[in-house]
PDB file of N, CA and C in Angstrom:
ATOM      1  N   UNK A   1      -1.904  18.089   1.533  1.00  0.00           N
ATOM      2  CA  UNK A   1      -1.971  16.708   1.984  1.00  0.00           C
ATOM      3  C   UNK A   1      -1.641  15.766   0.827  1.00  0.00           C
ATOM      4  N   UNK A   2      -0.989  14.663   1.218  1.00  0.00           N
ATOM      5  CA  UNK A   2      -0.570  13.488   0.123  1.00  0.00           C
ATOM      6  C   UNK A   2      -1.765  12.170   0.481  1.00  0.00           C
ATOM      7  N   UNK A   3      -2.133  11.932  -0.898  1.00  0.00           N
ATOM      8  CA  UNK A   3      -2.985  10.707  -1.006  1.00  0.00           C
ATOM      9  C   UNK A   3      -2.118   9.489  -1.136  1.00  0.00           C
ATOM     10  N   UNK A   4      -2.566   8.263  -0.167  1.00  0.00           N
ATOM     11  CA  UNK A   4      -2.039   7.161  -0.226  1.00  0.00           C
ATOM     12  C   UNK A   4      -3.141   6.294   0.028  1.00  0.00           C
ATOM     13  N   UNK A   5      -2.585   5.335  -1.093  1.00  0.00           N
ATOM     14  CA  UNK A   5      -3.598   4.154  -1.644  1.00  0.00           C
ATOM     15  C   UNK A   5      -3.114   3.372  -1.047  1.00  0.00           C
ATOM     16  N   UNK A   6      -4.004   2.371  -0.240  1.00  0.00           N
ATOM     17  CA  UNK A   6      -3.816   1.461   0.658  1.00  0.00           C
ATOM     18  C   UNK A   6      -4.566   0.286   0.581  1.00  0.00           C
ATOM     19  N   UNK A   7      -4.175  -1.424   0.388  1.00  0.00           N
ATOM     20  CA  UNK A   7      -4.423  -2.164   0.186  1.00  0.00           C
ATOM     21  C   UNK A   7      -4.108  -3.508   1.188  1.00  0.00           C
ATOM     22  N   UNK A   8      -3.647  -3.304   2.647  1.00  0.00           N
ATOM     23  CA  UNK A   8      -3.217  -4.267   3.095  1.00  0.00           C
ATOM     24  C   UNK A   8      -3.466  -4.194   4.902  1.00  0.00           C
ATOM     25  N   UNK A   9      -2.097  -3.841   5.335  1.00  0.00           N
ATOM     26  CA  UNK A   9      -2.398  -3.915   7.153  1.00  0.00           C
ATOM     27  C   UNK A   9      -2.615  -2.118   7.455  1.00  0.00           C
ATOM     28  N   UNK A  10      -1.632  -0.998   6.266  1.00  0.00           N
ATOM     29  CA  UNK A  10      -2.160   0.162   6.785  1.00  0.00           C
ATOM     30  C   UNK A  10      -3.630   0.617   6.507  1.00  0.00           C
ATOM     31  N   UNK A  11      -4.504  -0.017   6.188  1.00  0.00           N
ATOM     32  CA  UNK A  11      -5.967   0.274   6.878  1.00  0.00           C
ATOM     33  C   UNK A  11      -6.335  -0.539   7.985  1.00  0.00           C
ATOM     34  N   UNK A  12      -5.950  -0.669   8.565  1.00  0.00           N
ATOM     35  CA  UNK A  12      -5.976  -1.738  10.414  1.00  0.00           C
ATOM     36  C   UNK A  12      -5.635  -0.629  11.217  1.00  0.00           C
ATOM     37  N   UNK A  13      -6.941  -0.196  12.036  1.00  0.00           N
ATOM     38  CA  UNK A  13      -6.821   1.159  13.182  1.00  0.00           C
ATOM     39  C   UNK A  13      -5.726   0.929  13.930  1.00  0.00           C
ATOM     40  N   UNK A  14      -5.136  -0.647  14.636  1.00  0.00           N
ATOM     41  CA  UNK A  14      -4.154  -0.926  15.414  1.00  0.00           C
ATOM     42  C   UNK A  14      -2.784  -0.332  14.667  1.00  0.00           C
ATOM     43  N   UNK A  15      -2.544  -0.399  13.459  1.00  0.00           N
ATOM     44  CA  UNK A  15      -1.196  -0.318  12.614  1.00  0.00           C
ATOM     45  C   UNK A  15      -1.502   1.062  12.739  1.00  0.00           C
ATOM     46  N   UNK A  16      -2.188   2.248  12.132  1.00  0.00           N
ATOM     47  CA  UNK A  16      -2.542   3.578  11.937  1.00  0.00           C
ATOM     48  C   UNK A  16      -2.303   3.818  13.273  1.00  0.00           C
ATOM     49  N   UNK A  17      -2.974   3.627  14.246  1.00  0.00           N
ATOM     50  CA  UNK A  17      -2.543   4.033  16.134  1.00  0.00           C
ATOM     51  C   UNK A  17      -1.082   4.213  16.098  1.00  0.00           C
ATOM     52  N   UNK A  18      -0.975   3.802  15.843  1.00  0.00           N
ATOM     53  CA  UNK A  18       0.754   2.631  16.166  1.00  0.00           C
ATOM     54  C   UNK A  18       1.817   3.706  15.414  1.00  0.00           C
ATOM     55  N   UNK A  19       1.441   3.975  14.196  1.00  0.00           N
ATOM     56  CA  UNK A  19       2.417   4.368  13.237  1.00  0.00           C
ATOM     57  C   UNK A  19       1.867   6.134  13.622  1.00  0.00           C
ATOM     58  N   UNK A  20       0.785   6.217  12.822  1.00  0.00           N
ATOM     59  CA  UNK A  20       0.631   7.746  12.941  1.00  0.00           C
ATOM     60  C   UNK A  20       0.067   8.769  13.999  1.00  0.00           C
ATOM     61  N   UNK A  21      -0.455   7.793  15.176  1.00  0.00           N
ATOM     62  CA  UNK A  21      -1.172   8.164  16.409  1.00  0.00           C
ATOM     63  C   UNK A  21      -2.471   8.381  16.332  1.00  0.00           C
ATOM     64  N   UNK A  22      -3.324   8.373  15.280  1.00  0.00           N
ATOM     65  CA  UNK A  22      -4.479   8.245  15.226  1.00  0.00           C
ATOM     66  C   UNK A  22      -5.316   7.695  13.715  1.00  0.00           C
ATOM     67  N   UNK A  23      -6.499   7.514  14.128  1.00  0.00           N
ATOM     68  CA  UNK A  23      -6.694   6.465  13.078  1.00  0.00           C
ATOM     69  C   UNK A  23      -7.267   7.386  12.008  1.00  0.00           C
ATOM     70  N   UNK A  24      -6.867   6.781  10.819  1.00  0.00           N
ATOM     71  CA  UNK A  24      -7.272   7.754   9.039  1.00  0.00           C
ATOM     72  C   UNK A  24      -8.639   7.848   9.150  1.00  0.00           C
ATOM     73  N   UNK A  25      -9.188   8.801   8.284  1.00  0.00           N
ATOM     74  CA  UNK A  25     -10.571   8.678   7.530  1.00  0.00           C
ATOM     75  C   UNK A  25     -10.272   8.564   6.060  1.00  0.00           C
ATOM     76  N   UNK A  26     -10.365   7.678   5.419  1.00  0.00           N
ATOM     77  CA  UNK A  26     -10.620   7.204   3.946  1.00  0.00           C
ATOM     78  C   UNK A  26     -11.583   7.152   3.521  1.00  0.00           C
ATOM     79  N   UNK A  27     -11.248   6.908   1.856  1.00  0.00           N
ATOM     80  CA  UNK A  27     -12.669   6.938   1.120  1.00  0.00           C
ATOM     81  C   UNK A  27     -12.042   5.723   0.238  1.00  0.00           C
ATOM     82  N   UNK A  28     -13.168   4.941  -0.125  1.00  0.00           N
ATOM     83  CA  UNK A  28     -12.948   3.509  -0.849  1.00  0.00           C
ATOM     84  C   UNK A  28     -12.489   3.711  -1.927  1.00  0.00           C
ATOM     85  N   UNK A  29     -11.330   3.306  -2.682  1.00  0.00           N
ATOM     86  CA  UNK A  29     -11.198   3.655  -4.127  1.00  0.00           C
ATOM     87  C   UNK A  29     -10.766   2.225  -4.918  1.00  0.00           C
ATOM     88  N   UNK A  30     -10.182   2.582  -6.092  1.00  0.00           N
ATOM     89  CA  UNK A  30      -9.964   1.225  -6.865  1.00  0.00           C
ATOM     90  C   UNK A  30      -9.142   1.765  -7.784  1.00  0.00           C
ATOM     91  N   UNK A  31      -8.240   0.367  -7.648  1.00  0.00           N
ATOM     92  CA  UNK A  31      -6.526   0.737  -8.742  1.00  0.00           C
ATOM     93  C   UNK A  31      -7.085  -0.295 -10.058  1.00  0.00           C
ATOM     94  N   UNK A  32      -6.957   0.408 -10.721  1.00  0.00           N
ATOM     95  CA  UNK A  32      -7.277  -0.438 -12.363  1.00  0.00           C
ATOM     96  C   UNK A  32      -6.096  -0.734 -12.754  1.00  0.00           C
ATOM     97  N   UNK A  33      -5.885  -2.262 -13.915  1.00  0.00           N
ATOM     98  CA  UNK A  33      -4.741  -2.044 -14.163  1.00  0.00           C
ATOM     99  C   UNK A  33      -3.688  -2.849 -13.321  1.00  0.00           C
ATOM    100  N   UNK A  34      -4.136  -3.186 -12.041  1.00  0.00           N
ATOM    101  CA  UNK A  34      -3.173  -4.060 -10.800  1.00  0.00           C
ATOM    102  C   UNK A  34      -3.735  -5.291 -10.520  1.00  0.00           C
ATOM    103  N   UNK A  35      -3.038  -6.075  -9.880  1.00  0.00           N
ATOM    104  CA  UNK A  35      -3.196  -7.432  -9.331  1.00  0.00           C
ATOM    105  C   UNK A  35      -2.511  -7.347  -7.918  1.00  0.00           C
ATOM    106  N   UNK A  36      -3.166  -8.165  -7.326  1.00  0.00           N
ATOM    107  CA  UNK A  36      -2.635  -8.553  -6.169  1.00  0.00           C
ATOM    108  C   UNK A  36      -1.639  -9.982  -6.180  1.00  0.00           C
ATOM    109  N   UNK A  37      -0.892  -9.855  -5.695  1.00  0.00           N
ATOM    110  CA  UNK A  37       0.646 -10.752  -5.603  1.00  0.00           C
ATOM    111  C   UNK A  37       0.644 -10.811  -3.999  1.00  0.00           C
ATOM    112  N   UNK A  38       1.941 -12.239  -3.820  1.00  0.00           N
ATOM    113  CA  UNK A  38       2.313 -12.431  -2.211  1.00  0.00           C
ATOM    114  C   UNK A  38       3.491 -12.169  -2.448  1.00  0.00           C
ATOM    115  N   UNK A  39       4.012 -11.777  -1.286  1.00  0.00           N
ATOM    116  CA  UNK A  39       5.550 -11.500  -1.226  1.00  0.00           C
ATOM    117  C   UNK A  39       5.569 -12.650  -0.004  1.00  0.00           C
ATOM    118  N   UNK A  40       6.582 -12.868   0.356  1.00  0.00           N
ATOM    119  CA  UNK A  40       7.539 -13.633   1.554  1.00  0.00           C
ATOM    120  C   UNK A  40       8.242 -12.939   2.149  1.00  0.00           C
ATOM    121  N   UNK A  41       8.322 -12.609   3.637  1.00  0.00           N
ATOM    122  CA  UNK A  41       9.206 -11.802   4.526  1.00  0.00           C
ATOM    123  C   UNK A  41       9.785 -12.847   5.513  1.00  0.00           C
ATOM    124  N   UNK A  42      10.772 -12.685   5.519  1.00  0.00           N
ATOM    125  CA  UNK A  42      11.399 -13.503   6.733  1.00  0.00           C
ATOM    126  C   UNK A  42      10.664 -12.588   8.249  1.00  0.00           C
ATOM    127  N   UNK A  43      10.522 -12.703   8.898  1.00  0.00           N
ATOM    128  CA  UNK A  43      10.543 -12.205  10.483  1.00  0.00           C
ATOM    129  C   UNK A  43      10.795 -13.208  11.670  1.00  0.00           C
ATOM    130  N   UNK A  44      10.368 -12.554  12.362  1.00  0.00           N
ATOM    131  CA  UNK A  44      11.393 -13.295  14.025  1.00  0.00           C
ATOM    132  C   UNK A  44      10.973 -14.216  14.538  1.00  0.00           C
ATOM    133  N   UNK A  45       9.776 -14.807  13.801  1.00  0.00           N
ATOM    134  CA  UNK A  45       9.176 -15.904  14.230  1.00  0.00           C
ATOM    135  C   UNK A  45       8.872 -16.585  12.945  1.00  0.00           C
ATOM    136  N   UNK A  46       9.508 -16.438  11.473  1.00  0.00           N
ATOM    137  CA  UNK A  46       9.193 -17.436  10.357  1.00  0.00           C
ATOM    138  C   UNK A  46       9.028 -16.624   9.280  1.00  0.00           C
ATOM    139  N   UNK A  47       8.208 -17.261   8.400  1.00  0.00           N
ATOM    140  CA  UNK A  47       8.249 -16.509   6.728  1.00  0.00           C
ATOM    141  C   UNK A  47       6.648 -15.895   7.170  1.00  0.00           C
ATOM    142  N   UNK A  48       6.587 -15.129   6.908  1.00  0.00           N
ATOM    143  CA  UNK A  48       5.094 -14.315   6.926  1.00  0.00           C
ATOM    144  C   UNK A  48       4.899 -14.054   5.322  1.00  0.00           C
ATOM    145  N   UNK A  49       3.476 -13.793   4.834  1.00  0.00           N
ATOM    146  CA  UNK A  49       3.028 -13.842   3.809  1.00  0.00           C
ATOM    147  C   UNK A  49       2.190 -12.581   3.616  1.00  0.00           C
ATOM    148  N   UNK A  50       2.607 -11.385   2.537  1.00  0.00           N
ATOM    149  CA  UNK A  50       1.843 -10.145   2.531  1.00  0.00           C
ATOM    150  C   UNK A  50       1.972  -9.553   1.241  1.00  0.00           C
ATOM    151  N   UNK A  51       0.281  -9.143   1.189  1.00  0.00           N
ATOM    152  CA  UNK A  51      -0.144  -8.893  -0.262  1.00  0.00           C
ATOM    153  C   UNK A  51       0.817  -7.628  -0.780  1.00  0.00           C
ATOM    154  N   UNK A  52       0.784  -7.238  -1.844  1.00  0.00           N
ATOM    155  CA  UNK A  52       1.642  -6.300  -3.037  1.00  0.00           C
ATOM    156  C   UNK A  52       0.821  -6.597  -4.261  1.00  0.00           C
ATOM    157  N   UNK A  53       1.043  -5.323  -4.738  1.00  0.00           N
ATOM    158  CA  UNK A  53       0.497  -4.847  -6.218  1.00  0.00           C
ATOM    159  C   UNK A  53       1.405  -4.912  -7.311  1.00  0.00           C
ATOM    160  N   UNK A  54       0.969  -5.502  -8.291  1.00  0.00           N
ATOM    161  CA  UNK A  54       1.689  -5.199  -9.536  1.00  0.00           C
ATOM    162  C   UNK A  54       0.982  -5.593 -10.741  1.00  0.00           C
ATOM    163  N   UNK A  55       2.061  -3.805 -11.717  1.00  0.00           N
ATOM    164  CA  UNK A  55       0.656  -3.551 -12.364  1.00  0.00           C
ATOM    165  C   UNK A  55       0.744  -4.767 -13.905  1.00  0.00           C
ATOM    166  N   UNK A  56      -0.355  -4.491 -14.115  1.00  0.00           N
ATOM    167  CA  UNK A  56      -0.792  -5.498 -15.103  1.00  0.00           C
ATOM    168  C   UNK A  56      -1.130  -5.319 -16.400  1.00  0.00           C
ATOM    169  N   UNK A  57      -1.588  -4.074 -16.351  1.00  0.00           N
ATOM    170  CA  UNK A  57      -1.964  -3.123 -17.684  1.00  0.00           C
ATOM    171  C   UNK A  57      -3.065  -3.712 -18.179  1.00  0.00           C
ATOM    172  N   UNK A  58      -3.889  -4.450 -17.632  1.00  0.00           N
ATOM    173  CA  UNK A  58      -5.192  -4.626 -17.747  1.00  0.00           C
ATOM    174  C   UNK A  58      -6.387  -4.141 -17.195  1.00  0.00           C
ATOM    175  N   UNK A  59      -7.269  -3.761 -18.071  1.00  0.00           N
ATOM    176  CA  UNK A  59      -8.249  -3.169 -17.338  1.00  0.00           C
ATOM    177  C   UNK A  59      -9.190  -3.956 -16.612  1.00  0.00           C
ATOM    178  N   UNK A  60      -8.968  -5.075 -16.771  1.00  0.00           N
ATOM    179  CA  UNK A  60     -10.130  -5.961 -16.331  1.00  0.00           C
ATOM    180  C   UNK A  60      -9.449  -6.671 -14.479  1.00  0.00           C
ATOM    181  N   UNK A  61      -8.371  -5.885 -14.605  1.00  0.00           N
ATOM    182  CA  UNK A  61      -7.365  -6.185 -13.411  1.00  0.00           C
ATOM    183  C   UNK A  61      -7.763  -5.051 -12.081  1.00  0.00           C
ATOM    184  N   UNK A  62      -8.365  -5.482 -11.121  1.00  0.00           N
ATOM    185  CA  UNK A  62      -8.193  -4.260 -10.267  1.00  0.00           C
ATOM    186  C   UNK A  62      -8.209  -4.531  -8.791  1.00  0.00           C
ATOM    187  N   UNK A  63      -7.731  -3.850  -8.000  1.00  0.00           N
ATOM    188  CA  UNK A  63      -7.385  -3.798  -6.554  1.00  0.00           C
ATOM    189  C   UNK A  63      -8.569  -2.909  -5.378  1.00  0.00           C
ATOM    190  N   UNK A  64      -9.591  -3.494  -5.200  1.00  0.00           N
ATOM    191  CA  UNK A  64     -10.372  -2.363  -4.322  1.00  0.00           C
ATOM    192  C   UNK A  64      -9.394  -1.871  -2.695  1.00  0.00           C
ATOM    193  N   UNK A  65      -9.464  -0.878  -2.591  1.00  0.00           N
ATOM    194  CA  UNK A  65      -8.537  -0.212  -1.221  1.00  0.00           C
ATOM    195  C   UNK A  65      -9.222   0.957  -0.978  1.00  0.00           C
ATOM    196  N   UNK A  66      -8.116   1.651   0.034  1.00  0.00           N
ATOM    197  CA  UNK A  66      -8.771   3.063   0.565  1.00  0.00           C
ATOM    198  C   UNK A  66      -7.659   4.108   0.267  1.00  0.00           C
ATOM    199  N   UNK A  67      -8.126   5.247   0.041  1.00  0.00           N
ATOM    200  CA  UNK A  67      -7.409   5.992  -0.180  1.00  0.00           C
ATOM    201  C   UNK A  67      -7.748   7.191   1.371  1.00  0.00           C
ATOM    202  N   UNK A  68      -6.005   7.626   1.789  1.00  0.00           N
ATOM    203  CA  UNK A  68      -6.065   8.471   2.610  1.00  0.00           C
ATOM    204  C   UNK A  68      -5.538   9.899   2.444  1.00  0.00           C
ATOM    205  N   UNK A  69      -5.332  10.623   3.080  1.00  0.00           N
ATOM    206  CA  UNK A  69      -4.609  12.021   3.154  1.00  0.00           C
ATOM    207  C   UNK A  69      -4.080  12.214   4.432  1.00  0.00           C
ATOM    208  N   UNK A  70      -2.719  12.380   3.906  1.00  0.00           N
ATOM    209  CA  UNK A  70      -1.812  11.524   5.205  1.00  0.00           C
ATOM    210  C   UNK A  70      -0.786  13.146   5.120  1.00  0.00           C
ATOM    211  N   UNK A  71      -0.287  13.818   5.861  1.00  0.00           N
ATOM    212  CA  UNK A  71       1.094  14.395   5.866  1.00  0.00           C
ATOM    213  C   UNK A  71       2.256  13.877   5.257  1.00  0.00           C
ATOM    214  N   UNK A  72       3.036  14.777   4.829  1.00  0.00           N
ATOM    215  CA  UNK A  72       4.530  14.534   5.041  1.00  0.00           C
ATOM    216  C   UNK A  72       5.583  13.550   5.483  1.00  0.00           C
ATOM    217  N   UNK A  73       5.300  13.955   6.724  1.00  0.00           N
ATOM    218  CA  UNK A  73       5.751  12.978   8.034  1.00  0.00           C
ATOM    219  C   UNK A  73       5.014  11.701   7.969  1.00  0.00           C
ATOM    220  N   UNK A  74       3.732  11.566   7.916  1.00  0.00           N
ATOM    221  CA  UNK A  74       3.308  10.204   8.429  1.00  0.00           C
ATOM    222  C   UNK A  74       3.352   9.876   7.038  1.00  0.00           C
ATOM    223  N   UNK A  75       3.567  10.273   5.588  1.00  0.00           N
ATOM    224  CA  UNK A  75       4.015   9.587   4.358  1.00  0.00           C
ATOM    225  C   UNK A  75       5.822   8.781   4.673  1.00  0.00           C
ATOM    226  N   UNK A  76       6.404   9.643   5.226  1.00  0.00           N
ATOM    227  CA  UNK A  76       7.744   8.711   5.448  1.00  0.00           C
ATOM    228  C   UNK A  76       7.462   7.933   6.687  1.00  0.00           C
ATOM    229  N   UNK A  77       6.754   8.195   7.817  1.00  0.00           N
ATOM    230  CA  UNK A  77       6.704   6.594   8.726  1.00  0.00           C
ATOM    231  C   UNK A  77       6.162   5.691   7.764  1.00  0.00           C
ATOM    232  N   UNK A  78       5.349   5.854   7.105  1.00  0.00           N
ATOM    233  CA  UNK A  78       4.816   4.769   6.257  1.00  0.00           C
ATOM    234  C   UNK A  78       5.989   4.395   5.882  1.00  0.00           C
ATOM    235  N   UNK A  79       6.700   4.666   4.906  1.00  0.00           N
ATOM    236  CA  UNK A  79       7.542   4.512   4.171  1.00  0.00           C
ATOM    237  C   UNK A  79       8.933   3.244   5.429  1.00  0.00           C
ATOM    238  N   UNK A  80       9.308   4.164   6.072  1.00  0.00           N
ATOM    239  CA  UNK A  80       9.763   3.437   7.175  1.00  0.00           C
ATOM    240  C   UNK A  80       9.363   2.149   7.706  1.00  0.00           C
ATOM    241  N   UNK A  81       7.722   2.105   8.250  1.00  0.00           N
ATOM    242  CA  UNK A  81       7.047   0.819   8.290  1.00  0.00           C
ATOM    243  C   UNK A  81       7.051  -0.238   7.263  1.00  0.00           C
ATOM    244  N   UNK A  82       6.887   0.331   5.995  1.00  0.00           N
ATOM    245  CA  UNK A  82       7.460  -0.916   4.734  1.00  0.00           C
ATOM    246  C   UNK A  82       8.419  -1.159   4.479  1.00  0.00           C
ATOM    247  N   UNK A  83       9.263  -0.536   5.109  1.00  0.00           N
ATOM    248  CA  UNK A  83      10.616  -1.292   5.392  1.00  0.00           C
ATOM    249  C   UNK A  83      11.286  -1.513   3.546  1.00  0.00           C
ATOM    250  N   UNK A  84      12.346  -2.565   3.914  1.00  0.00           N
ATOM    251  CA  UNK A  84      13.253  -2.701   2.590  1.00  0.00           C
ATOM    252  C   UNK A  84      12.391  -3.156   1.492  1.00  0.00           C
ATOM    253  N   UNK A  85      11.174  -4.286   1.688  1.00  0.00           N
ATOM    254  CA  UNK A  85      10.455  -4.973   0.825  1.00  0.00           C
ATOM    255  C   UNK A  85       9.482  -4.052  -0.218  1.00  0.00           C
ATOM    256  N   UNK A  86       9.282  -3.199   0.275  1.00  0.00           N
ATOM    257  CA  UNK A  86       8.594  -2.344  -0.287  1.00  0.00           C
ATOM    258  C   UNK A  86       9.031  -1.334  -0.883  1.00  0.00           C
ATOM    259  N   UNK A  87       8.718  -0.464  -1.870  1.00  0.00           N
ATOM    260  CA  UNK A  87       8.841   0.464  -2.362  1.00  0.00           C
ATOM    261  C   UNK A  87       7.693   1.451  -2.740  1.00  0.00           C
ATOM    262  N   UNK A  88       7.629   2.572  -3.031  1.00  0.00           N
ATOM    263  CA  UNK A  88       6.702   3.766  -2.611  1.00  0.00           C
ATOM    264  C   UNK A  88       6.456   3.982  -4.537  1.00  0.00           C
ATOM    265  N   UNK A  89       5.543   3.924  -5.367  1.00  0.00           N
ATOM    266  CA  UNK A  89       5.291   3.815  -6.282  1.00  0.00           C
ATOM    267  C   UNK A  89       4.148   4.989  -6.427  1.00  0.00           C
ATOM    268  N   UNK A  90       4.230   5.625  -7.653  1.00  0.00           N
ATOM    269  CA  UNK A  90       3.244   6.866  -8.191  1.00  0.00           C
ATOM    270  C   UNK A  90       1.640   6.204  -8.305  1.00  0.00           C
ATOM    271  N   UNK A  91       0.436   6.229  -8.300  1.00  0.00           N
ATOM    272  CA  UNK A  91      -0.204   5.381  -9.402  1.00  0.00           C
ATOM    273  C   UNK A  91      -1.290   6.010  -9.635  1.00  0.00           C
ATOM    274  N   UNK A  92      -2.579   5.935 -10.520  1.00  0.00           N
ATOM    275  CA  UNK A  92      -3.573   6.794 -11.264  1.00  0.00           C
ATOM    276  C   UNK A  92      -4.928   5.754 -11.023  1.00  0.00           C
ATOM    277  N   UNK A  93      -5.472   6.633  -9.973  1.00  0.00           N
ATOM    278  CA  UNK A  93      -6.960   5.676  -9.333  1.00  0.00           C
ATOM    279  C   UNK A  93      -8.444   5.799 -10.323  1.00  0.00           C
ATOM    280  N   UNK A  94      -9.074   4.950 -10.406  1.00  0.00           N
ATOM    281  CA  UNK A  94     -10.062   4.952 -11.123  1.00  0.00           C
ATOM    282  C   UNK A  94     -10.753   6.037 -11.175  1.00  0.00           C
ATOM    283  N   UNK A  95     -10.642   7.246  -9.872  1.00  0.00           N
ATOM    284  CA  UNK A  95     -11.251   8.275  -9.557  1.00  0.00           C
ATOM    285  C   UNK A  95     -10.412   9.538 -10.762  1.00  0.00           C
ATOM    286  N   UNK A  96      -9.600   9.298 -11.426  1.00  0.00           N
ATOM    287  CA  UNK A  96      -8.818   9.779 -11.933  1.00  0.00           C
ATOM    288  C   UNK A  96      -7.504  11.145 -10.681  1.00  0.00           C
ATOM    289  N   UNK A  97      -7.493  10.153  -9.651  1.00  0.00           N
ATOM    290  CA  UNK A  97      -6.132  10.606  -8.779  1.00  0.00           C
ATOM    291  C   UNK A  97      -5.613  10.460  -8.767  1.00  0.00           C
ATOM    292  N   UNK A  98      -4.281  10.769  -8.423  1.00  0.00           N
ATOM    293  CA  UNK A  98      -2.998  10.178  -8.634  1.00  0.00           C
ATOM    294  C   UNK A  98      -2.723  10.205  -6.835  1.00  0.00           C
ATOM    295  N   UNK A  99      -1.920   8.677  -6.534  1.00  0.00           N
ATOM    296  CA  UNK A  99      -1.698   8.748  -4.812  1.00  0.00           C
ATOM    297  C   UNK A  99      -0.439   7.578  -5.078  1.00  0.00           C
ATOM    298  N   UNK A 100       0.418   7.620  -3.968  1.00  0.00           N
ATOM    299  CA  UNK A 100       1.311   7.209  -3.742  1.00  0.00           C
ATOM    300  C   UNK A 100       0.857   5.634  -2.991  1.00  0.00           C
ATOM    301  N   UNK A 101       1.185   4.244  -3.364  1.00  0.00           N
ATOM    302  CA  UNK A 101       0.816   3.087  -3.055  1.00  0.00           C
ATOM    303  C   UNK A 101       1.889   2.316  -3.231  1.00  0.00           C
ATOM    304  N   UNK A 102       2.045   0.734  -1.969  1.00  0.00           N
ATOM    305  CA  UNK A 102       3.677   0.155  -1.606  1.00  0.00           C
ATOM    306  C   UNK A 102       3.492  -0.822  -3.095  1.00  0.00           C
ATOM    307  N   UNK A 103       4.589  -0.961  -3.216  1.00  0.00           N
ATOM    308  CA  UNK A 103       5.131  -2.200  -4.323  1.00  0.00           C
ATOM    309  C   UNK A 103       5.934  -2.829  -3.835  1.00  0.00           C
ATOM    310  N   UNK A 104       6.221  -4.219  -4.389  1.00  0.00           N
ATOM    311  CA  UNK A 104       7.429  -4.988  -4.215  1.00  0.00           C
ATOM    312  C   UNK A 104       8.594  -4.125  -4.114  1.00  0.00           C
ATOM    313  N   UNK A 105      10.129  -3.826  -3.624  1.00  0.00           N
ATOM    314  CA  UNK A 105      10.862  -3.814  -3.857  1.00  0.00           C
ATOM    315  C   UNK A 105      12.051  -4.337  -4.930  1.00  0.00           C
ATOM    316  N   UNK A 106      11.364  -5.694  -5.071  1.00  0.00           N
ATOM    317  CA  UNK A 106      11.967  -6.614  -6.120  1.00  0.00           C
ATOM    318  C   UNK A 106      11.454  -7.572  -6.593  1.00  0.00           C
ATOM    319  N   UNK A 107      11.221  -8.125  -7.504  1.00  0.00           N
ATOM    320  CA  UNK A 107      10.599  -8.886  -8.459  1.00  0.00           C
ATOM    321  C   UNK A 107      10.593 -10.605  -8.141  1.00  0.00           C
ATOM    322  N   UNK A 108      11.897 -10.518  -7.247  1.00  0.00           N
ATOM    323  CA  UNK A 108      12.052 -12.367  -6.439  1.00  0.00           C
ATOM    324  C   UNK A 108      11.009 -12.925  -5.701  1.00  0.00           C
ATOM    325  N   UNK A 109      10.293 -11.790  -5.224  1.00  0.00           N
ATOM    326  CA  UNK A 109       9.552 -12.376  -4.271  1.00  0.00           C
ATOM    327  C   UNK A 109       8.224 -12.981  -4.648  1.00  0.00           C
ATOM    328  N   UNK A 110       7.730 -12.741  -5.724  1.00  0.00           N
ATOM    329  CA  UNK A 110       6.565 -12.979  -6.461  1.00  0.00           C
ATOM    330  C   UNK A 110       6.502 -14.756  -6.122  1.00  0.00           C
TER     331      UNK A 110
END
């Protein structure tokens, strides 16, 4: 199983239904080291506004989220669901884990 650190709409049972057909069991974790940032998305009804991580290299910097254990498959719907804006980033949890969590795609949007 692949761990993914999650900080935004994929811990929302409706999005998890939706995407992977049933809802995660997580455990609370924390990214040291990150900040939370807004990005800007255009969509079909206006600019929508959604959080992203980036890291900071501070320790006094951190992101509380959940960490899951997700498949294969439901690691690339994810991937799919974040679409172009996002990107799929390595990162090292306070728990000393390593799990896969979205980033900006690009640095404009900050």
């Amino acid at each position: 199983m692949i761990k993914l650190f999650t900080y935004g709409t994929l811990q929302h049972d409706d999005v998890q239904e939706n995407l992977f057909g049933r809802i995660l069991n997580g455990t609370p974790e924390k990214l040291v080291g990150y900040a939370l940032k807004e990005i800007q998305i255009e969509e079909e009804f206006g600019i929508v506004h959604y959080p992203v991580i980036v890291e900071t290299h501070k320790q006094e910097d951190f992101i509380n989220g959940i960490v899951y254990e997700i498949s294969t498959i439901e690691l690339n719907q994810a991937d799919l669901y974040e679409g172009l804006h996002y990107r799929r980033v390595e990162v090292h949890l306070h728990s000393n884990q390593k799990a896969w969590a979205y980033s900006a795609a690009t640095l404009k949007h900050f």
